[in-house]
Protein backbone atom coordinates (compact mmCIF):
# COMPACT_ATOMS: atom_id res chain seq x y z
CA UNK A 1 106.72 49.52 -20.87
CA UNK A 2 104.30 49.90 -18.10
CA UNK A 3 100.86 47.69 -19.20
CA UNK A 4 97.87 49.90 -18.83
CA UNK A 5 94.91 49.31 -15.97
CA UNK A 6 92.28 47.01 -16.72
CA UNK A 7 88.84 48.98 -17.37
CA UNK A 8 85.95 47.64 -15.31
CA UNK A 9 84.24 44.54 -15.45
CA UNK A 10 81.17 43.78 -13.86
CA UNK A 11 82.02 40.62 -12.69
CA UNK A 12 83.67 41.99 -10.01
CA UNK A 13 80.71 43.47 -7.46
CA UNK A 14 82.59 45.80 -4.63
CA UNK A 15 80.98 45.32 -0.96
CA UNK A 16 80.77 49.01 0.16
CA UNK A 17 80.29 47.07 3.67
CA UNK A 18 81.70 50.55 5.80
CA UNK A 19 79.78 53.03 8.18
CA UNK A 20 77.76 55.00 6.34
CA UNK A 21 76.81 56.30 2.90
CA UNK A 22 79.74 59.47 3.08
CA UNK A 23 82.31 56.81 3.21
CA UNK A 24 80.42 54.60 0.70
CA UNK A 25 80.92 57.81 -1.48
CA UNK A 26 84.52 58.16 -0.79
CA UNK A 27 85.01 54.67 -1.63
CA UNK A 28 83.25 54.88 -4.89
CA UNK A 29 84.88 58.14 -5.57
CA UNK A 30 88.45 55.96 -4.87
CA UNK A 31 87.54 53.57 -7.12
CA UNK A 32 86.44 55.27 -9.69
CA UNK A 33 85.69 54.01 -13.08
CA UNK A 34 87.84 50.77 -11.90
CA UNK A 35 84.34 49.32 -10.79
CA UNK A 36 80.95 48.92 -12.48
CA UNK A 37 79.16 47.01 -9.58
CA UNK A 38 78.30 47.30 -5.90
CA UNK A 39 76.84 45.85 -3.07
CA UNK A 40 75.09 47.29 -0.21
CA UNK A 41 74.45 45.37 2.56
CA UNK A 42 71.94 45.85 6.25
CA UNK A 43 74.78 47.12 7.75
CA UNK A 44 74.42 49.72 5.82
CA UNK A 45 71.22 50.32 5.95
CA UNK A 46 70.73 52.83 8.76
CA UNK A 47 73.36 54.40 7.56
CA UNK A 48 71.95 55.88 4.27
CA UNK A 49 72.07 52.28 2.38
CA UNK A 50 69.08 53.35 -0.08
CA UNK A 51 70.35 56.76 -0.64
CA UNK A 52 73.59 55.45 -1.67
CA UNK A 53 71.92 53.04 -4.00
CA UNK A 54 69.90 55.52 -5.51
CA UNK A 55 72.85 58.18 -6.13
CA UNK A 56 75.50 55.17 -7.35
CA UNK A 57 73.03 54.09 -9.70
CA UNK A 58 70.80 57.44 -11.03
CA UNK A 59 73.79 60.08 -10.47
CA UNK A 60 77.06 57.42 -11.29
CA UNK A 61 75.65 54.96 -13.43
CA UNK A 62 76.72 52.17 -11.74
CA UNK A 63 74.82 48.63 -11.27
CA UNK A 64 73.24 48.12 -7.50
CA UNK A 65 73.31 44.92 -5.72
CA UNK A 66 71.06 45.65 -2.78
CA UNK A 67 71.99 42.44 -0.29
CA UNK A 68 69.18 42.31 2.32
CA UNK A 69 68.63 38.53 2.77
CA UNK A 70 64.96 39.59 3.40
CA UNK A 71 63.08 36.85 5.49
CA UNK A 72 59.35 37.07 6.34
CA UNK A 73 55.48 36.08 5.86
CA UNK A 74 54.74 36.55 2.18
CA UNK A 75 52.70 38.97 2.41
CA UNK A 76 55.36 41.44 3.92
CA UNK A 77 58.19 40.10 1.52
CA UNK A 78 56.00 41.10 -1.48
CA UNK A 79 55.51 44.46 0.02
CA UNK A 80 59.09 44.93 0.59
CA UNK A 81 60.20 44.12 -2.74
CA UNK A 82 57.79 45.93 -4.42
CA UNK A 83 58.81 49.07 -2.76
CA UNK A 84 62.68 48.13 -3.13
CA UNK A 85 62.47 47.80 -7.11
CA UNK A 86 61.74 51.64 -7.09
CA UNK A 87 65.22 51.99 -6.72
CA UNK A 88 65.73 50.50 -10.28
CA UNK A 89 68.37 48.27 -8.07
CA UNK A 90 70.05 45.46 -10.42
CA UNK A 91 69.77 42.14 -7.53
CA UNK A 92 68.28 42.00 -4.56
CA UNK A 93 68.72 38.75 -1.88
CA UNK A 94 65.98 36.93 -0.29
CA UNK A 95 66.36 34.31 1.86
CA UNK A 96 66.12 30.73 -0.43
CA UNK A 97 62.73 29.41 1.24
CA UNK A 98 60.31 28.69 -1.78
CA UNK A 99 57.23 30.80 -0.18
CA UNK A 100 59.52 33.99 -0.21
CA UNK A 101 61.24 33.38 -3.16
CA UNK A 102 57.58 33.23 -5.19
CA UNK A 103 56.63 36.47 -2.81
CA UNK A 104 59.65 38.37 -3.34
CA UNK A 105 59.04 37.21 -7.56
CA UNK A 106 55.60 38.32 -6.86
CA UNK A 107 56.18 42.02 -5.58
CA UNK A 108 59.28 42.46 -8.38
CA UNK A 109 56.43 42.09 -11.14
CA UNK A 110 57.77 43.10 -14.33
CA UNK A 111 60.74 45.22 -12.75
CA UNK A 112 64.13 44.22 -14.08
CA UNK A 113 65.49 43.45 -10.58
CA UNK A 114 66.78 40.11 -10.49
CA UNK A 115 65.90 37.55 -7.28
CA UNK A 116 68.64 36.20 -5.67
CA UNK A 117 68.07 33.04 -2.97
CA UNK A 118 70.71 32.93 -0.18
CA UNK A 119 71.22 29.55 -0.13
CA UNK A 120 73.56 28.63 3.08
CA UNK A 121 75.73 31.79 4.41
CA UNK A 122 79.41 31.43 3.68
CA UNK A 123 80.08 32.12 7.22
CA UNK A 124 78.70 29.12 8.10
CA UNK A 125 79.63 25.34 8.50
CA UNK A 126 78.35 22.22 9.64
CA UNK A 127 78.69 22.63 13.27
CA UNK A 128 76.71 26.22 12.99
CA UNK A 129 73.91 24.55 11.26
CA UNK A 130 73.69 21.96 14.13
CA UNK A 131 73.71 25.25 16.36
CA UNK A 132 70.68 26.17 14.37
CA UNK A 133 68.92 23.23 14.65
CA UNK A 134 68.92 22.73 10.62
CA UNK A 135 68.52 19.29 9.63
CA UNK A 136 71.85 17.09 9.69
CA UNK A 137 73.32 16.03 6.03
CA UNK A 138 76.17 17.08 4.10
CA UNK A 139 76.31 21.59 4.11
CA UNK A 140 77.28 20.79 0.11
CA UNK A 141 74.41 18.49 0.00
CA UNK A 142 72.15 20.69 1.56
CA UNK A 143 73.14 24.17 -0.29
CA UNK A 144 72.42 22.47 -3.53
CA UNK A 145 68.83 21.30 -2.29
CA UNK A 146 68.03 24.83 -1.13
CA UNK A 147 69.67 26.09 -4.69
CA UNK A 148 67.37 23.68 -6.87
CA UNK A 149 63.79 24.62 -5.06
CA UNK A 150 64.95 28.17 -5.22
CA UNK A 151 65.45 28.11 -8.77
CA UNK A 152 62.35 26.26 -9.43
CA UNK A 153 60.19 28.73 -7.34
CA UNK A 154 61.55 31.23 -9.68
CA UNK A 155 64.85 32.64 -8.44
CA UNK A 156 66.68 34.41 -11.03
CA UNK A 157 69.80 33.25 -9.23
CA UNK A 158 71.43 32.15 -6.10
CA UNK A 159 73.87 33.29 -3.56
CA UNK A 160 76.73 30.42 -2.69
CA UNK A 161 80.22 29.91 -1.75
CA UNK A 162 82.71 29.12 -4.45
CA UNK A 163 82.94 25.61 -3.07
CA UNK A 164 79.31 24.85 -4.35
CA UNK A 165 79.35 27.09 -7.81
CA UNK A 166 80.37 24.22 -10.02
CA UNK A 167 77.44 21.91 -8.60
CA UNK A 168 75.07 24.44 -8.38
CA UNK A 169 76.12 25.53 -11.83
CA UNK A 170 75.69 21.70 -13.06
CA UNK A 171 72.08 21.57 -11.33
CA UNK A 172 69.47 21.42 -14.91
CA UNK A 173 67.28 24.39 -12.85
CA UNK A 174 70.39 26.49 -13.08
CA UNK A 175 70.26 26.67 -16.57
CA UNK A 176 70.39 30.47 -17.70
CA UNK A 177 70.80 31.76 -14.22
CA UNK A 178 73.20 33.69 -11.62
CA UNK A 179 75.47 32.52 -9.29
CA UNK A 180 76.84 35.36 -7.02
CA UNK A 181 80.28 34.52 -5.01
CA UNK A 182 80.99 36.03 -2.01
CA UNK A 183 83.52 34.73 0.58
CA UNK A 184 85.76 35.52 -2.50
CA UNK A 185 89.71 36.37 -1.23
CA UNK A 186 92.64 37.15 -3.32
CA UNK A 187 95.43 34.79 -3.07
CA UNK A 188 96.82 35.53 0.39
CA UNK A 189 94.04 38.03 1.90
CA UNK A 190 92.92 37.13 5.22
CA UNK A 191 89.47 34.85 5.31
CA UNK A 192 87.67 37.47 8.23
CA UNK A 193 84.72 35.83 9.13
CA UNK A 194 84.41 33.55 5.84
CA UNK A 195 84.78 29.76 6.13
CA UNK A 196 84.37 28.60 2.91
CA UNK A 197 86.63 30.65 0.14
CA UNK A 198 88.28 30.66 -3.28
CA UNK A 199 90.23 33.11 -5.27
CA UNK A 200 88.45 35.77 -7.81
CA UNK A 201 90.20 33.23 -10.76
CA UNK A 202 88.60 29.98 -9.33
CA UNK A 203 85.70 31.39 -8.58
CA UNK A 204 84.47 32.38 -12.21
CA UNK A 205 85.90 28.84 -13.16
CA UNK A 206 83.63 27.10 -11.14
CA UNK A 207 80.62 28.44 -12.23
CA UNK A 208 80.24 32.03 -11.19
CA UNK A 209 78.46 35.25 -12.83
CA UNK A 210 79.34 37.59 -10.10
CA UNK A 211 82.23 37.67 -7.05
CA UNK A 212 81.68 40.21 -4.28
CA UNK A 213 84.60 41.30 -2.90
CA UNK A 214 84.80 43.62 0.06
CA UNK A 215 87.12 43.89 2.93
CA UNK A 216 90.49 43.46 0.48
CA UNK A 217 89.43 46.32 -1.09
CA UNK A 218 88.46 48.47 0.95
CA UNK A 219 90.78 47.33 3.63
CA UNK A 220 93.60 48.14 1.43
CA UNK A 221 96.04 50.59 1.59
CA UNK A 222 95.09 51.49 -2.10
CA UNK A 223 91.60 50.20 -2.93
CA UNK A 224 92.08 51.26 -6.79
CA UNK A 225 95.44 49.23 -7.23
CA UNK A 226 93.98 46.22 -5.25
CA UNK A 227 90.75 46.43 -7.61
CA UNK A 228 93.36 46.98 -10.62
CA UNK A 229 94.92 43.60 -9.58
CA UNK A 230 91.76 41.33 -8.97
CA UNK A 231 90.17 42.58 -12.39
CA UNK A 232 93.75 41.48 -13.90
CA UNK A 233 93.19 38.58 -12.53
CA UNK A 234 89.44 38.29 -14.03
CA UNK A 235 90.82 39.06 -16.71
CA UNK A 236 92.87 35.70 -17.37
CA UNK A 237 90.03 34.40 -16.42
């Protein structure tokens, strides 16, 4: 007897990380009421990002994770947050410095809009933060530093790589609060342009809320089926 699809769960947050807001549509319209959650990224963003956001969420019902990584003098992150929350989006990402954390906390006000810190991009390793110049330690050391004094300047969450959720998850400021996943792969998906990875399974395990998934999805030959399967796997989860 053929076992029926899993419905959505909104663990699972699809990266509509393609051209433009038509084929953000398309996508959505593709996946259908397989997923709850999605992410829109600056790529998008000149590309009708915000338009998207505001039709997926006002016209579709779906939950908005608006992934800007915004970086800037207070002043200007407060102002950009406070005019992004209009969107009624669900997270947004700021870069995990404490002075735009407590700016981009400051401009969400009372909004529901939950703060997200990047803490160290899971593109990255050791050798690119030499590159960068950032100070020299352990990357797991450092991405739970960043995590802890975002948290305690009032992030509502943090961004890290499913190598770091359990620790970040163990951290006493984490108590009560996110942890978004991305570099998340199904078992035997190409990594792209992610370094440090895990499976949709081990990822909740460790410690995460959310995994954003993108390019296996909507990559795939069938973006509904390959959704089907990861929520399956959630599922077990």
């Amino acid at each position: 007897m053929m076992q029926p699809a899993p419905s959505s769960d909104d663990r699972l947050i699809v990266a509509l990380d393609v051209p433009d807001a038509l084929q953000g549509l398309k996508l959505a319209s593709e996946l259908g009421d397989a997923v709850s959650f999605y992410k829109i990224g600056l790529g998008m963003l000149t590309g009708g990002g915000l338009a998207l956001a505001n039709e997926l969420k006002q016209d579709q019902d779906k939950k908005i994770f608006l992934d800007m990584k915004l970086f800037d003098i207070g002043a200007t992150i407060e102002a950009a947050v406070r005019g992004l929350c209009g969107y009624d989006l669900d997270l947004l990402t700021v870069h995990g410095d404490p002075n735009v954390v407590r700016a981009a906390a400051e401009g969400r006000g009372t909004r529901a809009t939950k703060i997200l810190a990047v803490t160290i991009l899971t593109s990255l390793d050791r050798a690119d933060l030499d590159d960068g110049c950032i100070k020299s330690g352990d990357l797991r050391s450092l991405v739970l530093e960043r995590a802890a004094r975002a948290l305690e300047a009032g992030a509502d969450g943090v961004i890290a790589s499913p190598q770091e959720a359990e620790a970040i998850r163990a951290l006493p400021e984490a108590a009560g609060r996110l942890i978004v996943t991305p570099g998340v792969r199904p078992q035997g998906a190409a990594r792209g342009d992610q370094k440090r990875t895990a499976t949709p399974a081990a990822a909740i395990s460790a410690g995460a809320d959310h995994i954003v998934v993108g390019r296996p999805i909507w990559q795939a030959e069938d973006p509904r089926a390959a959704a089907h399967a990861i929520l399956a796997e959630l599922s077990g989860s």
